[in-house]
Protein backbone atom coordinates (compact mmCIF):
# COMPACT_ATOMS: atom_id res chain seq x y z
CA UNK A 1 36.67 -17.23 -99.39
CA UNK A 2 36.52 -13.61 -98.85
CA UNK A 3 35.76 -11.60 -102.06
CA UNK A 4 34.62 -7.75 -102.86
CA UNK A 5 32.07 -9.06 -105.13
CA UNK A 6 29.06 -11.34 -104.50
CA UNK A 7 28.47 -13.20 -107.61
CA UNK A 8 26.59 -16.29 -108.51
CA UNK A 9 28.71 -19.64 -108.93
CA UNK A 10 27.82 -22.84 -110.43
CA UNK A 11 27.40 -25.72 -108.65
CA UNK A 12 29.54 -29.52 -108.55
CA UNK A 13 26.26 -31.07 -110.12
CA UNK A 14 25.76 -29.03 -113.20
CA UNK A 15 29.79 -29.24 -113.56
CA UNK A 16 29.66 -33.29 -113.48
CA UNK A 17 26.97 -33.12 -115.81
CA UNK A 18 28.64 -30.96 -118.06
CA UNK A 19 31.78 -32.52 -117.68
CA UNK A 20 30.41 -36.29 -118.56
CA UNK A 21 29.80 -35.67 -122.04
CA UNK A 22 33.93 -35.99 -122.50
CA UNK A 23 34.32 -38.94 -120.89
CA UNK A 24 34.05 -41.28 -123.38
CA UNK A 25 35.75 -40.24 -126.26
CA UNK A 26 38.33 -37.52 -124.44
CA UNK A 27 38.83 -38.48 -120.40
CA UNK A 28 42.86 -38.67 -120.73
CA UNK A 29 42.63 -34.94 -121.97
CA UNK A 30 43.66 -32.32 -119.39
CA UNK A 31 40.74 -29.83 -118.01
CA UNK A 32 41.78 -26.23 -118.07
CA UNK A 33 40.33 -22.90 -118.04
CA UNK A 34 41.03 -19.92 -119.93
CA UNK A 35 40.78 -16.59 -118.16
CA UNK A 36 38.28 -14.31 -120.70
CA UNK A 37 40.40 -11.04 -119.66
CA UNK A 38 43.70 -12.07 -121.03
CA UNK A 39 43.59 -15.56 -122.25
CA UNK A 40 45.77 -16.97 -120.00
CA UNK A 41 45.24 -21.00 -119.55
CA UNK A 42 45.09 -22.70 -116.00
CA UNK A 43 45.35 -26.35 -115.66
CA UNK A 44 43.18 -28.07 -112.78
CA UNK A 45 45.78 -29.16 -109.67
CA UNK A 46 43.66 -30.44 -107.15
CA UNK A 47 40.58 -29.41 -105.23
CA UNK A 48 38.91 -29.23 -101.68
CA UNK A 49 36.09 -27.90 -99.85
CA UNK A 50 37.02 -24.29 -98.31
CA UNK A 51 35.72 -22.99 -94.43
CA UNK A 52 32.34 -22.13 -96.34
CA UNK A 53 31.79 -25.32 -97.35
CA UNK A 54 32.15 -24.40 -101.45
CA UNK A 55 34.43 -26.37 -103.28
CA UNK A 56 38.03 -24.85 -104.46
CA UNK A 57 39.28 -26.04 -107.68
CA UNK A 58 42.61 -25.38 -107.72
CA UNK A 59 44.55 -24.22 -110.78
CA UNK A 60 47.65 -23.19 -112.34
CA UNK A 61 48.89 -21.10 -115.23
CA UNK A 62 50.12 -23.30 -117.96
CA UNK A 63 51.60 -22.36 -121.56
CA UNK A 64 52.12 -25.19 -123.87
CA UNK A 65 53.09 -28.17 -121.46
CA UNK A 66 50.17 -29.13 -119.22
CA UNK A 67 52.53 -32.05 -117.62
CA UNK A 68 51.02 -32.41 -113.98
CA UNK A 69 47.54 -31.37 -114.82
CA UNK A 70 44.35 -33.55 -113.80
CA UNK A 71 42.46 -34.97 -116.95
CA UNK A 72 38.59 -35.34 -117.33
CA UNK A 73 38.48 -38.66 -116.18
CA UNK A 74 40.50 -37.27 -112.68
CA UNK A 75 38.02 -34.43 -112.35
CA UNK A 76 35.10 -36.84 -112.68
CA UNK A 77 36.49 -39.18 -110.17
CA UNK A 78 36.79 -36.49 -107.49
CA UNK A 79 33.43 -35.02 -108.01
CA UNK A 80 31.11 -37.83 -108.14
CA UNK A 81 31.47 -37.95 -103.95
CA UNK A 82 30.70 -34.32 -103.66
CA UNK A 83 27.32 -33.20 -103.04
CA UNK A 84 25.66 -32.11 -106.10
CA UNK A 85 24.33 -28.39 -104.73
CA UNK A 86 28.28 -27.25 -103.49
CA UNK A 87 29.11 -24.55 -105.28
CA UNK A 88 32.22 -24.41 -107.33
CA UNK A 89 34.78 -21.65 -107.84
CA UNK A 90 38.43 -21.73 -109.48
CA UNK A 91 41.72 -20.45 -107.09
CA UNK A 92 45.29 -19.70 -108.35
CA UNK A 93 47.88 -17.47 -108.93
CA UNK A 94 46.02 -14.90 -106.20
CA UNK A 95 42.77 -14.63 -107.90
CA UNK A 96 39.48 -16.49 -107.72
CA UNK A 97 37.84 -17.09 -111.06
CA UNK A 98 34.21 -17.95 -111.37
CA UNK A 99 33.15 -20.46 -113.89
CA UNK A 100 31.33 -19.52 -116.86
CA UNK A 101 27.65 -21.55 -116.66
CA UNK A 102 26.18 -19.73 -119.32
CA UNK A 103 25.00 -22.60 -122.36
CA UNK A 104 27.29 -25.26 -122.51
CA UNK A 105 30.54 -24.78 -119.73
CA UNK A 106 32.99 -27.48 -121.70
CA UNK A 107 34.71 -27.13 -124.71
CA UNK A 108 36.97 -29.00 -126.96
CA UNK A 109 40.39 -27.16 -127.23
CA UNK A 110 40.97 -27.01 -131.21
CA UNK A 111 44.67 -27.18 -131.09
CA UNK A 112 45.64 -29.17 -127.98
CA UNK A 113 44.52 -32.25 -125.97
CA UNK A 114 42.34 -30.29 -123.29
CA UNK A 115 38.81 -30.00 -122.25
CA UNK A 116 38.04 -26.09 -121.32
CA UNK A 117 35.68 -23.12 -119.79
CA UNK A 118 36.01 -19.89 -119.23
CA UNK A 119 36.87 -18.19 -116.12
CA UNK A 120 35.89 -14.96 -114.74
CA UNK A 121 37.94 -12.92 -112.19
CA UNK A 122 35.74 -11.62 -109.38
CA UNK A 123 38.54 -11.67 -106.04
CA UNK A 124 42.05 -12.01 -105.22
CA UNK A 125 43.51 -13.48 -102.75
CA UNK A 126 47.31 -13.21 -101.36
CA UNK A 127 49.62 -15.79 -102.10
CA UNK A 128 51.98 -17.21 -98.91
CA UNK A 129 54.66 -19.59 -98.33
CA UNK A 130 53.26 -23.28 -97.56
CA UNK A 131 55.84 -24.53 -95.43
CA UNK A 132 54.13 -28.16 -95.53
CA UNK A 133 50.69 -26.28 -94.14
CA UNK A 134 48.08 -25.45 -96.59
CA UNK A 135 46.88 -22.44 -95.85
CA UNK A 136 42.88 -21.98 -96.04
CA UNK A 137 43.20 -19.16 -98.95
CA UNK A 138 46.00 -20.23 -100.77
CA UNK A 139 46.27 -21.92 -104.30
CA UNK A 140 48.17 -25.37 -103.30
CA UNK A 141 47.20 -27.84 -101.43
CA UNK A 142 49.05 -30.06 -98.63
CA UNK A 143 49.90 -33.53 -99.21
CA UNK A 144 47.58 -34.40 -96.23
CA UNK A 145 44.90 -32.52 -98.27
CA UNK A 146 45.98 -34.62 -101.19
CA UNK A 147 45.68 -37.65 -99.26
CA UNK A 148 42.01 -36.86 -98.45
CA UNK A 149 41.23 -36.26 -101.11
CA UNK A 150 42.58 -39.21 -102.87
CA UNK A 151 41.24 -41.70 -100.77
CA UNK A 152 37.24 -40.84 -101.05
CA UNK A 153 37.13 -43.72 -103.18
CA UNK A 154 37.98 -47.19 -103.49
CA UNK A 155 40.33 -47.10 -106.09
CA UNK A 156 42.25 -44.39 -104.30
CA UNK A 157 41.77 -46.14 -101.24
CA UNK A 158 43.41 -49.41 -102.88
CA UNK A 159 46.59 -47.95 -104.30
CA UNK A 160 47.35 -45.87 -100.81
CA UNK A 161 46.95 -49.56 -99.62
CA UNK A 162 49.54 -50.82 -102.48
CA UNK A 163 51.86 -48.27 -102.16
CA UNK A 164 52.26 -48.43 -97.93
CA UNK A 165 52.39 -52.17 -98.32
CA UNK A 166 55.18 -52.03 -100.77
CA UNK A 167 57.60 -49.49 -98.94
CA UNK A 168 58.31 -51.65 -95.78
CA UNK A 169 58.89 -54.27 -97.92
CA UNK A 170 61.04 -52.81 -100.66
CA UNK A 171 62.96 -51.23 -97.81
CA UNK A 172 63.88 -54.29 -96.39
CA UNK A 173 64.84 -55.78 -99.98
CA UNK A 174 67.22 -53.25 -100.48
CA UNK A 175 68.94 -53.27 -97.08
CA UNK A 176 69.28 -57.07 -97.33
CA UNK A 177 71.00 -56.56 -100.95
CA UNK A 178 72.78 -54.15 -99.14
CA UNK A 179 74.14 -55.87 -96.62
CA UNK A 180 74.83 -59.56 -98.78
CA UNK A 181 76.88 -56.63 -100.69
CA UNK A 182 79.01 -55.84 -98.00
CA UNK A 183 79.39 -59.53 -96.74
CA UNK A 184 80.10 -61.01 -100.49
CA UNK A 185 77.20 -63.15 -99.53
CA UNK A 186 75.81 -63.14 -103.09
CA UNK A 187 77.12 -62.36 -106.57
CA UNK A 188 78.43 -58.71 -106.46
CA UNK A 189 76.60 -58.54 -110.17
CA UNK A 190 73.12 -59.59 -108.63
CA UNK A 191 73.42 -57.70 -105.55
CA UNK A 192 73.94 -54.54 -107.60
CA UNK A 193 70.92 -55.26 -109.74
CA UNK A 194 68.62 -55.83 -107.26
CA UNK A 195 69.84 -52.64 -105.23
CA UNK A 196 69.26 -50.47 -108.32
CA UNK A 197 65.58 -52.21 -109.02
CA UNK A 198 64.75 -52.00 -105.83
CA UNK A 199 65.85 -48.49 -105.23
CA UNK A 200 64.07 -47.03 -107.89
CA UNK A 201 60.79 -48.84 -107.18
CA UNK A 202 60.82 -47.36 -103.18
CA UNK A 203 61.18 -44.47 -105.06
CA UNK A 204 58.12 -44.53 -107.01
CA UNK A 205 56.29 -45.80 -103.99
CA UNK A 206 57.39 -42.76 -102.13
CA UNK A 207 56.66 -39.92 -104.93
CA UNK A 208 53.28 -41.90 -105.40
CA UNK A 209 52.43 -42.02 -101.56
CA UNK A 210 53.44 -39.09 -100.69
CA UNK A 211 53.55 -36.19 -103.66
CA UNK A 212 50.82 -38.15 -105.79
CA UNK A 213 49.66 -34.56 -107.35
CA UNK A 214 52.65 -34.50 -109.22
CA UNK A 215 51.27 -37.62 -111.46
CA UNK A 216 48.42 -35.98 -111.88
């Protein structure tokens, strides 16, 4: 993270902390930030460690719809592995944002189901095409970064599991539909059922598997 300004960031620890006291009565709400120079709301995308070792929440702008962003409960989930003392900045749309730590970080959004703090600018960065690598200063991540990320516990580690199970065999459910299709081997009517039920659900396996920040 290369910045013109050395300021102090808070750390995953007093985040969680902060962060906890939502997640009983409001973990399916979305975590944002709202920038204090204009106002503008980012929604939480993902997150991973950068070359230095602090940890890059990565965010969005976001108007009304916050579709795709992660909720308290997803937040909490990702930082309970990370050590405590890593410090935490925000990344998107080219600038860095440093989170405010002053009294209490979190607060209930009036008007909208979303858990907030306010974000500082102090660095930009320049955005550049992915082309399926993340790049180490950019503001998305790669599905292989996803991946990790998703599997550093054991409920992300089961439904990888589910998911890479299911494909194989969904693929060979539909080709043998398929094929009893083609030979008039079955009823056309059941064939064609089973082809459309079994499409769609190697389709969710693959969107899940493989673009699972999407259903975030």
């Amino acid at each position: 993270m290369k910045t013109t300004e050395n300021i102090k960031l808070t750390n995953v620890g007093k985040l969680l902390g902060e962060l906890e006291k939502y997640k009983k009565n409001h973990w399916d709400d979305c975590v944002v930030a709202w920038l204090k120079d204009d106002g503008r709301t980012f929604g939480v995308v993902g997150m991973g460690n950068d070359k230095d070792g602090d940890l890059r929440i990565i965010v969005e702008e976001v108007d009304d719809v916050l579709d795709g962003i992660w909720t308290v409960a997803d937040v909490i989930s990702s930082l309970e592995d990370i050590d405590k003392e890593t410090r935490v900045y925000l990344a998107g749309d080219g600038l860095y944002l440093a989170i405010d730590s002053n009294g209490d970080i979190f607060n209930k959004a009036d008007d909208d189901d979303a858990v907030g703090c306010w974000g500082t600018v102090f660095g930009e960065y320049e955005e550049e095409p992915q082309g399926g690598q993340a790049d180490k200063e950019s503001g998305r991540p790669s599905w292989i970064e996803i991946w990790k990320e998703k599997i550093r516990n054991w409920k992300g580690v089961l439904e990888c599991s589910t998911f890479l199970l299911c494909i194989p065999l969904t693929a060979y459910g539909l080709y043998y539909n398929i094929a009893a299709l083609v030979k008039h081997s079955s009823p056309v009517w059941e064939s064609i059922l089973w082809i459309i039920f079994l499409g769609l659900l190697l389709y969710v396996c693959i969107d899940n598997l493989f673009f699972p920040n999407r259903h975030k």
